[in-house]
C-alpha atoms as a PDB file:
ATOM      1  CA  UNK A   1      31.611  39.859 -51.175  1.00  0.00           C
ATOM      2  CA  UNK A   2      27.905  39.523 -50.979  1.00  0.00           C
ATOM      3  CA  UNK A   3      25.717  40.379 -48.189  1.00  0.00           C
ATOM      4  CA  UNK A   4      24.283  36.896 -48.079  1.00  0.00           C
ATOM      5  CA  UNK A   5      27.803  35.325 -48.201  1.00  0.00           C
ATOM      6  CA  UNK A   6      28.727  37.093 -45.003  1.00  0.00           C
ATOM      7  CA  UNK A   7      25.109  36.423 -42.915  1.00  0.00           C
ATOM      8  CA  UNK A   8      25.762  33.204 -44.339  1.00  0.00           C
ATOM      9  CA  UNK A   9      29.598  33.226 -42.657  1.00  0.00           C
ATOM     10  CA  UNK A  10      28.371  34.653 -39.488  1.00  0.00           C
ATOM     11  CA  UNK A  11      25.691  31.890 -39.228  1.00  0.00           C
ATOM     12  CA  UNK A  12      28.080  28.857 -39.827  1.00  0.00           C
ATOM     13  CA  UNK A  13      30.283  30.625 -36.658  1.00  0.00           C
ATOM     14  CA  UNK A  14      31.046  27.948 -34.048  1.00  0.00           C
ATOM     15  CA  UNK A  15      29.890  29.202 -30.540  1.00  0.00           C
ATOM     16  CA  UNK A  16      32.896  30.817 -28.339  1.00  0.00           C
ATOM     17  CA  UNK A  17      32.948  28.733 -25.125  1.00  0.00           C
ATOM     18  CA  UNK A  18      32.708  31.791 -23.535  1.00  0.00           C
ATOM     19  CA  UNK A  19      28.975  32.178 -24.464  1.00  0.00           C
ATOM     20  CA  UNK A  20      26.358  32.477 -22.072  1.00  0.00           C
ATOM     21  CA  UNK A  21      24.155  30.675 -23.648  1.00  0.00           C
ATOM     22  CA  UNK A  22      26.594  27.028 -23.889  1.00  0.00           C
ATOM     23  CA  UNK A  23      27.729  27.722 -20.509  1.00  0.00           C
ATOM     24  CA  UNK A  24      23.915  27.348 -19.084  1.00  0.00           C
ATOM     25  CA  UNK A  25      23.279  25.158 -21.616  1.00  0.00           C
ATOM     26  CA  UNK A  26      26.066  23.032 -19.884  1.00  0.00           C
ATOM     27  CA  UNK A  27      24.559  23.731 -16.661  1.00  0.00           C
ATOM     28  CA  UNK A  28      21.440  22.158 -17.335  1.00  0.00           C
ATOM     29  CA  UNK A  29      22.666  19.102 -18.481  1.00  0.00           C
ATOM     30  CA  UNK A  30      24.538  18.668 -15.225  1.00  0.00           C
ATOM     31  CA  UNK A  31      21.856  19.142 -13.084  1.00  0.00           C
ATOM     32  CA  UNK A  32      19.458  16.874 -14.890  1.00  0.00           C
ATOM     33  CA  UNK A  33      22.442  14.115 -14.945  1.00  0.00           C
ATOM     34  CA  UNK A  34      22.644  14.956 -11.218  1.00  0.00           C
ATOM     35  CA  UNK A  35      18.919  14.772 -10.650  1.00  0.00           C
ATOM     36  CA  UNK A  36      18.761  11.506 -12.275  1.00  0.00           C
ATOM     37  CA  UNK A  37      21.404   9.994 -10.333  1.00  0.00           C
ATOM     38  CA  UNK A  38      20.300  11.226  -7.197  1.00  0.00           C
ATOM     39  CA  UNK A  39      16.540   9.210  -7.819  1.00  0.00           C
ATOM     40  CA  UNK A  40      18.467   6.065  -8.676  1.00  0.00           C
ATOM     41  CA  UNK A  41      19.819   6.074  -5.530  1.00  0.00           C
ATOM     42  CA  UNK A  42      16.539   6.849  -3.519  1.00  0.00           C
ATOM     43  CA  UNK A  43      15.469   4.287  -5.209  1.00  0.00           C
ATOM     44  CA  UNK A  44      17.931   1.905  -4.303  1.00  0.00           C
ATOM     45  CA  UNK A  45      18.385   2.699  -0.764  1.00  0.00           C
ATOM     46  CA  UNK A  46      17.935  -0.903   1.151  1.00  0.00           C
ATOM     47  CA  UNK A  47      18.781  -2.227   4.302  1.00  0.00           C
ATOM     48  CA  UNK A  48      19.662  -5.856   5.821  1.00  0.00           C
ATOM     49  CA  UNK A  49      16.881  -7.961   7.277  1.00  0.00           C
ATOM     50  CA  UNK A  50      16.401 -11.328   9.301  1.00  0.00           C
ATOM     51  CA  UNK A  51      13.988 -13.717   7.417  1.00  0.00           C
ATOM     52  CA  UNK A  52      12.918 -17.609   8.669  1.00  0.00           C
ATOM     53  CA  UNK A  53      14.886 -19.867   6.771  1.00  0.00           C
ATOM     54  CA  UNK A  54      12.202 -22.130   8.115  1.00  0.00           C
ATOM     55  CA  UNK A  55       9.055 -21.597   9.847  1.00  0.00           C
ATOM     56  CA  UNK A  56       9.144 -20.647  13.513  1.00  0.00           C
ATOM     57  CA  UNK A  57       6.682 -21.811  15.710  1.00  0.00           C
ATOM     58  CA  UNK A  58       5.256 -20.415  18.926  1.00  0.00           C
ATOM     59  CA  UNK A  59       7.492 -20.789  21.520  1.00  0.00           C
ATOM     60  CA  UNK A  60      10.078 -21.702  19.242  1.00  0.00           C
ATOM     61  CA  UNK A  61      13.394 -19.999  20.697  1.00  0.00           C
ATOM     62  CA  UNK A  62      14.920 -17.748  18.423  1.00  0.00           C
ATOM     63  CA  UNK A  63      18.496 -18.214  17.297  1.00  0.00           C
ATOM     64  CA  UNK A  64      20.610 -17.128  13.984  1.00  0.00           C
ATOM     65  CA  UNK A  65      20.818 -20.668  12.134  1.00  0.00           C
ATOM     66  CA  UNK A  66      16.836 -19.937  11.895  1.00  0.00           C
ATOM     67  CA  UNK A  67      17.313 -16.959  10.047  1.00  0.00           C
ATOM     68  CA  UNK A  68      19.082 -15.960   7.010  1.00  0.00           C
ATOM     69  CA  UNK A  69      19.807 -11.850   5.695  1.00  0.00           C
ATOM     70  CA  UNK A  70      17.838 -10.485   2.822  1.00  0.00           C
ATOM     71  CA  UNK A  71      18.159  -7.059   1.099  1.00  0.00           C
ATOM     72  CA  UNK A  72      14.545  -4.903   1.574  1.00  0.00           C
ATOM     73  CA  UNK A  73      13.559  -1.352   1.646  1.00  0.00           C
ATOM     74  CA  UNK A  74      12.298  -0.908   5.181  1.00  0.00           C
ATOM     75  CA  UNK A  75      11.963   2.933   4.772  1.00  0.00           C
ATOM     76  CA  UNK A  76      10.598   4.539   8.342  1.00  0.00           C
ATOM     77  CA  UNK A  77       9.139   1.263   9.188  1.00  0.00           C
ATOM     78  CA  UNK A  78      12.655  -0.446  10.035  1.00  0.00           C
ATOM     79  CA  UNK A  79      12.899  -0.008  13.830  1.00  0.00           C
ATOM     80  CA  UNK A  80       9.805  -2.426  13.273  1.00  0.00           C
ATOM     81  CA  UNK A  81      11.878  -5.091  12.139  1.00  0.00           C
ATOM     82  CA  UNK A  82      14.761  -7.292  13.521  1.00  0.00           C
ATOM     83  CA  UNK A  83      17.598  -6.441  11.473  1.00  0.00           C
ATOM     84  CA  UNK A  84      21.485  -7.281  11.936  1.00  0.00           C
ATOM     85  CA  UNK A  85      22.437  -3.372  12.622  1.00  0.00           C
ATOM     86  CA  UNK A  86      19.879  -3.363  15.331  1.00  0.00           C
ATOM     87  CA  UNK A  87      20.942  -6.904  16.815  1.00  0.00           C
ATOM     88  CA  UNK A  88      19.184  -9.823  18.048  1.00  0.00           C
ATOM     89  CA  UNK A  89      18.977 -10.212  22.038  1.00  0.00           C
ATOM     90  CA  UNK A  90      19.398 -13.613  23.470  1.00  0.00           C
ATOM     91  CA  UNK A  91      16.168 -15.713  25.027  1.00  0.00           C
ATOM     92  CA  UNK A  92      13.719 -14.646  22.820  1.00  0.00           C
ATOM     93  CA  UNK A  93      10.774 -17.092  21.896  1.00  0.00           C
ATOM     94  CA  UNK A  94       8.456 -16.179  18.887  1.00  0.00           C
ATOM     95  CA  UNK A  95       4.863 -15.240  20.030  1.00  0.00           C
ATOM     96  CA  UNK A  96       3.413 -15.458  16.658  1.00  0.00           C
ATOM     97  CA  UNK A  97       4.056 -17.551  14.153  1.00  0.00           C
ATOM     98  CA  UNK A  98       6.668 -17.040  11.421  1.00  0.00           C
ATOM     99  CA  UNK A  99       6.403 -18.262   8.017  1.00  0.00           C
ATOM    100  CA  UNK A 100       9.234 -19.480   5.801  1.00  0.00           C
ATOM    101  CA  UNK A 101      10.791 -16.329   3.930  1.00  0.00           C
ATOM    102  CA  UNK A 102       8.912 -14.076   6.179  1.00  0.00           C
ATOM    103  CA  UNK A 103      10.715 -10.748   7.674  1.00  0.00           C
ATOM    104  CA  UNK A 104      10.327 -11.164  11.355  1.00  0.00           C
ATOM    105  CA  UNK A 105       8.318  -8.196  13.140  1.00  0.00           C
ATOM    106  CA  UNK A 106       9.345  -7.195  16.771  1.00  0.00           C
ATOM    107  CA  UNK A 107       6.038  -7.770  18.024  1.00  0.00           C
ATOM    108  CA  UNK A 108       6.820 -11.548  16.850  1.00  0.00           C
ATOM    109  CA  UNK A 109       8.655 -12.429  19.777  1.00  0.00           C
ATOM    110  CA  UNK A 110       9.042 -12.007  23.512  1.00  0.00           C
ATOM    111  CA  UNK A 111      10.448 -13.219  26.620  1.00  0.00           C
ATOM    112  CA  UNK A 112       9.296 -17.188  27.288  1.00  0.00           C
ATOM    113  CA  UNK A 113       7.279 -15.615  30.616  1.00  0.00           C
ATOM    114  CA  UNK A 114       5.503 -13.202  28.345  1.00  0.00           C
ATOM    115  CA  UNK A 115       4.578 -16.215  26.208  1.00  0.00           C
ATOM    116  CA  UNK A 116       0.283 -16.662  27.059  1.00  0.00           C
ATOM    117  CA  UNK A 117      -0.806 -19.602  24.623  1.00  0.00           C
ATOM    118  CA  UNK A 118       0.911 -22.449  24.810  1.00  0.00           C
ATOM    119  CA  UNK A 119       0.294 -26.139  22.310  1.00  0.00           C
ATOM    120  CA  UNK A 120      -1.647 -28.718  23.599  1.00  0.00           C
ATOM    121  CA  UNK A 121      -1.919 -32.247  21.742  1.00  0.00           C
ATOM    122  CA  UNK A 122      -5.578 -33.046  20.097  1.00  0.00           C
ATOM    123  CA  UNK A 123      -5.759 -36.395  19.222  1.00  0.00           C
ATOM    124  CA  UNK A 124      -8.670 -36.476  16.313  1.00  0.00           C
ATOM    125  CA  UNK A 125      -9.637 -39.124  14.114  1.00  0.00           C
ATOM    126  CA  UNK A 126     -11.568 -36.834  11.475  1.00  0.00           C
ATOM    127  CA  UNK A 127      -9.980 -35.875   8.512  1.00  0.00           C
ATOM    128  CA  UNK A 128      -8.941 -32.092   8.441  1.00  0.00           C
ATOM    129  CA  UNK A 129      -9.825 -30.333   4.795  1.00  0.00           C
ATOM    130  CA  UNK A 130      -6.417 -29.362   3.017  1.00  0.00           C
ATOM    131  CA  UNK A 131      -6.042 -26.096   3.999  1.00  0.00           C
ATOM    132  CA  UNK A 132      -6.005 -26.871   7.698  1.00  0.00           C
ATOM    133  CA  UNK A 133      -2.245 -26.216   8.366  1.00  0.00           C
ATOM    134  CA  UNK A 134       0.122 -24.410  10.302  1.00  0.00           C
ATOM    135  CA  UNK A 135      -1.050 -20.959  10.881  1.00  0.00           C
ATOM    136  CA  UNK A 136      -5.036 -21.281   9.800  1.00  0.00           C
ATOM    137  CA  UNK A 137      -7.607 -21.731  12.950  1.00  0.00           C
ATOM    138  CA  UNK A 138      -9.798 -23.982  14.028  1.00  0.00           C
ATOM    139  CA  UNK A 139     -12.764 -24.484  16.600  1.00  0.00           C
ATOM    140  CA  UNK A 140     -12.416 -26.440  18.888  1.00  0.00           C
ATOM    141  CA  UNK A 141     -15.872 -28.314  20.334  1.00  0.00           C
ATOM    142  CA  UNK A 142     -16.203 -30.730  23.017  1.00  0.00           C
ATOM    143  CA  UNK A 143     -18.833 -33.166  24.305  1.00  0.00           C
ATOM    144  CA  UNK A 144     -18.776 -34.360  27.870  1.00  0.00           C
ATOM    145  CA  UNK A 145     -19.518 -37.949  29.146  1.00  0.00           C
ATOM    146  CA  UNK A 146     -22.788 -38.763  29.792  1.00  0.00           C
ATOM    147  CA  UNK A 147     -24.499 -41.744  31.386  1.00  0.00           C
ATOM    148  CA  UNK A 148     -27.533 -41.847  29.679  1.00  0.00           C
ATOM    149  CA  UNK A 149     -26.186 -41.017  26.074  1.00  0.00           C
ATOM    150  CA  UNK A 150     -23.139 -41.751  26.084  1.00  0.00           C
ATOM    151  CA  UNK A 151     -21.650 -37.999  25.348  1.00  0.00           C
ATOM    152  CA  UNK A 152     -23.996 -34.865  26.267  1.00  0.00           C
ATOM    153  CA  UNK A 153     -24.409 -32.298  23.295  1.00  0.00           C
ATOM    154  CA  UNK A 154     -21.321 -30.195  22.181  1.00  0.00           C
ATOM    155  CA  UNK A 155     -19.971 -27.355  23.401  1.00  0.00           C
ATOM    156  CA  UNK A 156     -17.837 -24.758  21.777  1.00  0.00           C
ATOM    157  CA  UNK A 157     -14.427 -24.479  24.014  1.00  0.00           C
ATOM    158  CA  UNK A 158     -11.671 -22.777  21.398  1.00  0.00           C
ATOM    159  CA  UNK A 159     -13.314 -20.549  18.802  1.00  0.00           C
ATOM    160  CA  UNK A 160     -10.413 -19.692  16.164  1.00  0.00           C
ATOM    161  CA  UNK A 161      -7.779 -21.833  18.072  1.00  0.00           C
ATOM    162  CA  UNK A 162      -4.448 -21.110  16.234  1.00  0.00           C
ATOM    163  CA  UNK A 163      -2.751 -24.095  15.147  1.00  0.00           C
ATOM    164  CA  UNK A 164       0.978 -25.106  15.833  1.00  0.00           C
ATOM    165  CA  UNK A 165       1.499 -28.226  14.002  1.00  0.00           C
ATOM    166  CA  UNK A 166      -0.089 -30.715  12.567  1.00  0.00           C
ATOM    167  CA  UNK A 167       1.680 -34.893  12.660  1.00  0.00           C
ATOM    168  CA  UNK A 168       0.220 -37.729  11.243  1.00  0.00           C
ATOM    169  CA  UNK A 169      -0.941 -40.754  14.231  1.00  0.00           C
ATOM    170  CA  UNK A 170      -2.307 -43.699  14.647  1.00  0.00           C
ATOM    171  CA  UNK A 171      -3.940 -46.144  16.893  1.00  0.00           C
ATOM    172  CA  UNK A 172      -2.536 -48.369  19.347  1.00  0.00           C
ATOM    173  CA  UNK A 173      -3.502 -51.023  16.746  1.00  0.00           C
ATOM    174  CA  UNK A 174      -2.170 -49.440  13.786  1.00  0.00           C
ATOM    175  CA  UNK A 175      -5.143 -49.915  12.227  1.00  0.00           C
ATOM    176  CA  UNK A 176      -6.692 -46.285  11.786  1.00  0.00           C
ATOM    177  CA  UNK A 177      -4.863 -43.760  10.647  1.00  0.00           C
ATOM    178  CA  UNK A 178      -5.492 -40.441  12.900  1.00  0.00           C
ATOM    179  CA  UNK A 179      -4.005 -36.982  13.162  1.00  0.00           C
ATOM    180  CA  UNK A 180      -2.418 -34.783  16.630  1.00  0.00           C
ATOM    181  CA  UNK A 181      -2.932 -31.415  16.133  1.00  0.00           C
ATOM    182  CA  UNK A 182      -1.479 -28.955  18.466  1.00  0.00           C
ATOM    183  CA  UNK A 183      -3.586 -25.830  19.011  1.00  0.00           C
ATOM    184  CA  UNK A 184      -2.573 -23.226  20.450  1.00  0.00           C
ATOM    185  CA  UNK A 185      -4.393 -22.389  24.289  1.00  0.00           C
ATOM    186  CA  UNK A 186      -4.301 -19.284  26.498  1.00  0.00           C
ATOM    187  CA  UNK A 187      -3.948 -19.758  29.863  1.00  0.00           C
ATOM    188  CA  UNK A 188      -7.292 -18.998  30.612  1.00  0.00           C
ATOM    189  CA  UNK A 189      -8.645 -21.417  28.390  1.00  0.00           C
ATOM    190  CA  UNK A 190      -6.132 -24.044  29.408  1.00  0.00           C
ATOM    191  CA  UNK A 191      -8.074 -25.428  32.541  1.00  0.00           C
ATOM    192  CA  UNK A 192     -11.366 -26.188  30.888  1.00  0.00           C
ATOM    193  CA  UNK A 193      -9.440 -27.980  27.614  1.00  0.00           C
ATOM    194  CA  UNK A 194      -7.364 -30.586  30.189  1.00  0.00           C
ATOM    195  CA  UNK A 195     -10.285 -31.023  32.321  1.00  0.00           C
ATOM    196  CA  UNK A 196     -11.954 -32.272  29.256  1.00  0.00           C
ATOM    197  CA  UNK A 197      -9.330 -34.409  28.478  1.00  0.00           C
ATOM    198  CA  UNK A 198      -8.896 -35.424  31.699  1.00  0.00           C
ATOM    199  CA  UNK A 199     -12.960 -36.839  31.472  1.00  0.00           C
ATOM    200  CA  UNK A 200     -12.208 -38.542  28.304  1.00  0.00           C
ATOM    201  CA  UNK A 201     -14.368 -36.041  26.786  1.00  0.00           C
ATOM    202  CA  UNK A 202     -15.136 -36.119  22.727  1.00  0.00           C
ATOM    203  CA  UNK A 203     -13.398 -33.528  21.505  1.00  0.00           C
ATOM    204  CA  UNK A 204     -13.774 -32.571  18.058  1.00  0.00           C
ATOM    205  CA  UNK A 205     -11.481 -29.723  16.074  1.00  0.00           C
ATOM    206  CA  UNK A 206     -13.462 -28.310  13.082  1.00  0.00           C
ATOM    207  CA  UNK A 207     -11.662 -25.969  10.255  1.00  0.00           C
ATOM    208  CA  UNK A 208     -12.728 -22.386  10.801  1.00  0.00           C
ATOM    209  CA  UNK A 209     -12.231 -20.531   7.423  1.00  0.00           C
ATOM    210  CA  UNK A 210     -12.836 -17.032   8.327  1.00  0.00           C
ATOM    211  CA  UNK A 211      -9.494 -17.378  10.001  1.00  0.00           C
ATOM    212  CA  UNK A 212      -9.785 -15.522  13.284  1.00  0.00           C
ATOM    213  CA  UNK A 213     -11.659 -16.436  16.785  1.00  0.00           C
END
């Protein structure tokens, strides 16, 4: 026999399981297998959530066939958020508006005597531009009576009121369409809107786009 037939033999060996070099071999493969797993799971690590099944307004009272459970990844901002493991106390009314589908942060909702704006009706005739809904702001102006003119010059009352709702109206005639919208008032502001009310002042409700007071 040849010297090259038996390097030849020794190469074509199969490996001993006993070898070193397959048992870490082995070893490796584990741990990435292991590794991988273990960064699916991080991945996948959610947690139950309320949602709205339907927007809530301000002062809405907050009860479970208003909500609806959704999987999320809350990570360390959970305590945050009202979740089913955390439960849901009884007499809470939302604070801030919630949006259909939206998670519903703590700082949403509060006792009803910890509620400080309230809706008030706005009877306009003045058509609102589209994106005057739920949730967007508006100023509010208003225009006492005045003797000599008929209404003195504007005022601004409600910069960046929030507003609740918005229905469709009419006159007592039916012949003019017009529109209630409810705006949201602190108490502090509350006096001076109902007083001009109260004076049959003109009050007008403009769309303010930049969205805050």
């Amino acid at each position: 026999m040849s010297v090259s037939t038996v390097a030849g033999g020794a190469r074509l060996k199969r490996p001993s399981w006993k070898d070193p070099r397959l048992l870490v071999g082995i070893l490796l493969v584990l741990a990435s297998v292991v590794g991988v797993v273990s960064l699916v799971a991080a991945a996948d690590q959610t947690t139950e959530a309320y949602a709205a099944s339907e927007p809530i307004a301000v002062g809405e009272k907050l009860s479970p066939d208003k909500l609806h459970r959704v999987k999320v990844r809350l990570g360390d901002v959970e305590p945050q958020y009202l979740t089913p493991e955390s439960g849901m106390d009884g007499g809470l009314v939302a604070v801030q508006r919630i949006g259909k589908d939206q998670l519903l942060p703590r700082e949403s909702f509060g006792r009803l005597d910890a509620l400080d704006r309230k809706p008030v009706a706005i009877t306009i005739d003045e058509a609102l531009p589209p994106q005057a809904v739920a949730g967007s702001r508006v100023d509010v102006w208003v225009a006492l009576p005045d003797t000599r003119n008929g209404f003195s010059e504007p005022t601004l009352l409600l910069p960046g009121a929030e507003i609740a709702q918005l229905t469709p109206g009419s006159t007592a005639l039916g012949s003019q369409r017009s529109t209630v919208v409810m705006v949201l008032v602190s108490d502090g502001q509350m006096p001076k809107l109902l007083g001009a009310q109260a004076n049959k002042a003109k009050i007008s409700v403009v769309w303010n786009p930049g969205g805050a007071p």
